[in-house]
Protein backbone atom coordinates (compact mmCIF):
# COMPACT_ATOMS: atom_id res chain seq x y z
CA UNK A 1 -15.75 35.14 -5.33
CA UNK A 2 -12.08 33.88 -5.80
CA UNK A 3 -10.98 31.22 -8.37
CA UNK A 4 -10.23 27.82 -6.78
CA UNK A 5 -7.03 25.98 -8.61
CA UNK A 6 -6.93 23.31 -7.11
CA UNK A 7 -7.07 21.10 -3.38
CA UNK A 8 -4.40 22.21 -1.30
CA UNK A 9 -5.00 18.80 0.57
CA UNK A 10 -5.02 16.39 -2.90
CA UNK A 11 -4.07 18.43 -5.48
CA UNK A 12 -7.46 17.44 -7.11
CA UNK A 13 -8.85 20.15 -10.17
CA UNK A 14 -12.99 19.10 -9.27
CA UNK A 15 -13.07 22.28 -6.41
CA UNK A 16 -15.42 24.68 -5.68
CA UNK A 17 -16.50 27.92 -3.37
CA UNK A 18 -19.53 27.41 -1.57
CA UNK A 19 -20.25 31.09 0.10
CA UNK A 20 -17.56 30.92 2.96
CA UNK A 21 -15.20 27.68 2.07
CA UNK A 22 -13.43 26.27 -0.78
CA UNK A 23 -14.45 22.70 -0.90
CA UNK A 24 -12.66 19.36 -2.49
CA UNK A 25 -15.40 16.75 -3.63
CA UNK A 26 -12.80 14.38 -4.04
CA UNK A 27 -11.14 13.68 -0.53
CA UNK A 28 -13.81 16.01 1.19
CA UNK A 29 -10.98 18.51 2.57
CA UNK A 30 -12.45 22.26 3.02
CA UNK A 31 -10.51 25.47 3.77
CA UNK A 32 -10.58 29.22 3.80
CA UNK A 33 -8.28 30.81 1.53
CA UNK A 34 -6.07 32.22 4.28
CA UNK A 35 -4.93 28.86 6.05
CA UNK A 36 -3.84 26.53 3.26
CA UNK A 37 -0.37 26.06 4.38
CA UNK A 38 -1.62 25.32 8.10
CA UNK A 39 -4.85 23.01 7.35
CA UNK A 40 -2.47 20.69 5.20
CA UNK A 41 -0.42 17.88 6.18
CA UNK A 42 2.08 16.32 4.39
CA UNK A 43 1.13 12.95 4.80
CA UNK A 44 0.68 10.17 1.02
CA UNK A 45 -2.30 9.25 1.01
CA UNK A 46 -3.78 6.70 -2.14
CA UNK A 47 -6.82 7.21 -3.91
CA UNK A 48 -8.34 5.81 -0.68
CA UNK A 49 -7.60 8.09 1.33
CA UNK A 50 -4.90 5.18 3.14
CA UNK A 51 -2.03 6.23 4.24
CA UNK A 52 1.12 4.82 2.50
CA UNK A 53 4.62 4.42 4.05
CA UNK A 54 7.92 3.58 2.84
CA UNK A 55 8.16 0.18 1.78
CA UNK A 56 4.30 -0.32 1.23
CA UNK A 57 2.97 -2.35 -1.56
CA UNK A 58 0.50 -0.75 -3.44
CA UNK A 59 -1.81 -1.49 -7.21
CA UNK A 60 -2.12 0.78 -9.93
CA UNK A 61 -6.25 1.60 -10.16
CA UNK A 62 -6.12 2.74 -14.02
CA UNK A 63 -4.25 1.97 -17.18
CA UNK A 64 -1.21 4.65 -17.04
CA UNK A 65 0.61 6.00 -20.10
CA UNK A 66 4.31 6.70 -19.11
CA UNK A 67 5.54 10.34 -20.59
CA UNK A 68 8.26 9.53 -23.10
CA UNK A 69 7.71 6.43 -23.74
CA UNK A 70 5.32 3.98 -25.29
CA UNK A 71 5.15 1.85 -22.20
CA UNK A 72 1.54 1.08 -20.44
CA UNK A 73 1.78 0.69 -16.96
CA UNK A 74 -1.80 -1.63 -16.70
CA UNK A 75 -4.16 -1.39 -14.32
CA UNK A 76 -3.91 -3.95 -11.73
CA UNK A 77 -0.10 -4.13 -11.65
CA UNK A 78 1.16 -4.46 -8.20
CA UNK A 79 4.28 -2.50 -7.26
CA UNK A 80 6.22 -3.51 -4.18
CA UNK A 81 8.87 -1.48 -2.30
CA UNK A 82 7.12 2.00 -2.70
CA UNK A 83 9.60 5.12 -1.89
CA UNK A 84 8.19 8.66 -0.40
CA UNK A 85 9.39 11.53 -1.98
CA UNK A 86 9.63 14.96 -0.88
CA UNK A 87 6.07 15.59 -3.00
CA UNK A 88 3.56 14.13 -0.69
CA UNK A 89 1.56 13.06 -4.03
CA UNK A 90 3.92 11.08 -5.54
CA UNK A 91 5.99 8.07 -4.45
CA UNK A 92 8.92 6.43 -6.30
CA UNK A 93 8.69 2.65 -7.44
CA UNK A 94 10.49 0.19 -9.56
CA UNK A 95 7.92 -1.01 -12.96
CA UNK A 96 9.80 -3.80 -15.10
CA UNK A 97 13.12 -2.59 -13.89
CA UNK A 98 12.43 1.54 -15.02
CA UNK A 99 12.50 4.08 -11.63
CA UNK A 100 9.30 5.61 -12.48
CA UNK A 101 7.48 8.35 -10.13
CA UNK A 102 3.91 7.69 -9.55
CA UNK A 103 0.86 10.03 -8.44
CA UNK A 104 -0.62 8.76 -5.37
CA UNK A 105 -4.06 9.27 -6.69
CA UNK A 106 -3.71 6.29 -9.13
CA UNK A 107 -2.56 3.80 -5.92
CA UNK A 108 -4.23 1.94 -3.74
CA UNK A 109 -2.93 0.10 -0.93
């Protein structure tokens, strides 16, 4: 039985191995250990499971602590003008004029 990080698909921690596939709860994905670089695209996705483009608007889903700061970025804020970045789990945005990199999980479009 190997150890499951985490979901090649979300990035998600809540995995598991049931018998012949390592299973996500959290966005459903399943894979062998093999084929992880083949099963997965690199498309965003929010907590959804939506798919977000450049430009999207999107809403923060729960009250975010900014590293480094003391800023709250509350849930329910809407941020316009999303960018993609190279990580397919985070996007770049603009929060009361800071550049701030967001996880995709905590978005909803």
């Amino acid at each position: 039985m190997s150890i499951v990080d985490s979901c090649v698909a979300c990035s998600m921690e809540n995995t598991y191995f049931d018998g012949s596939m390592n299973v996500c709860p959290d966005c459903g994905h399943e894979w062998v250990d093999g084929d992880q670089d083949s099963s997965v695209s690199k498309i965003s996705r929010d907590s959804n499971g939506t798919e977000l483009l450049d430009g999207d608007s999107v809403t923060v889903i729960k009250d975010l602590k900014v590293k480094g700061s003391s800023m709250v970025i509350k849930r329910g804020t809407k941020v316009k003008s999303i960018r993609l970045t190279d990580n397919h789990d985070e996007v770049d945005c603009k929060i009361e004029g800071s550049s701030i990199v967001l996880k995709t999980c905590f978005l909803k479009k």
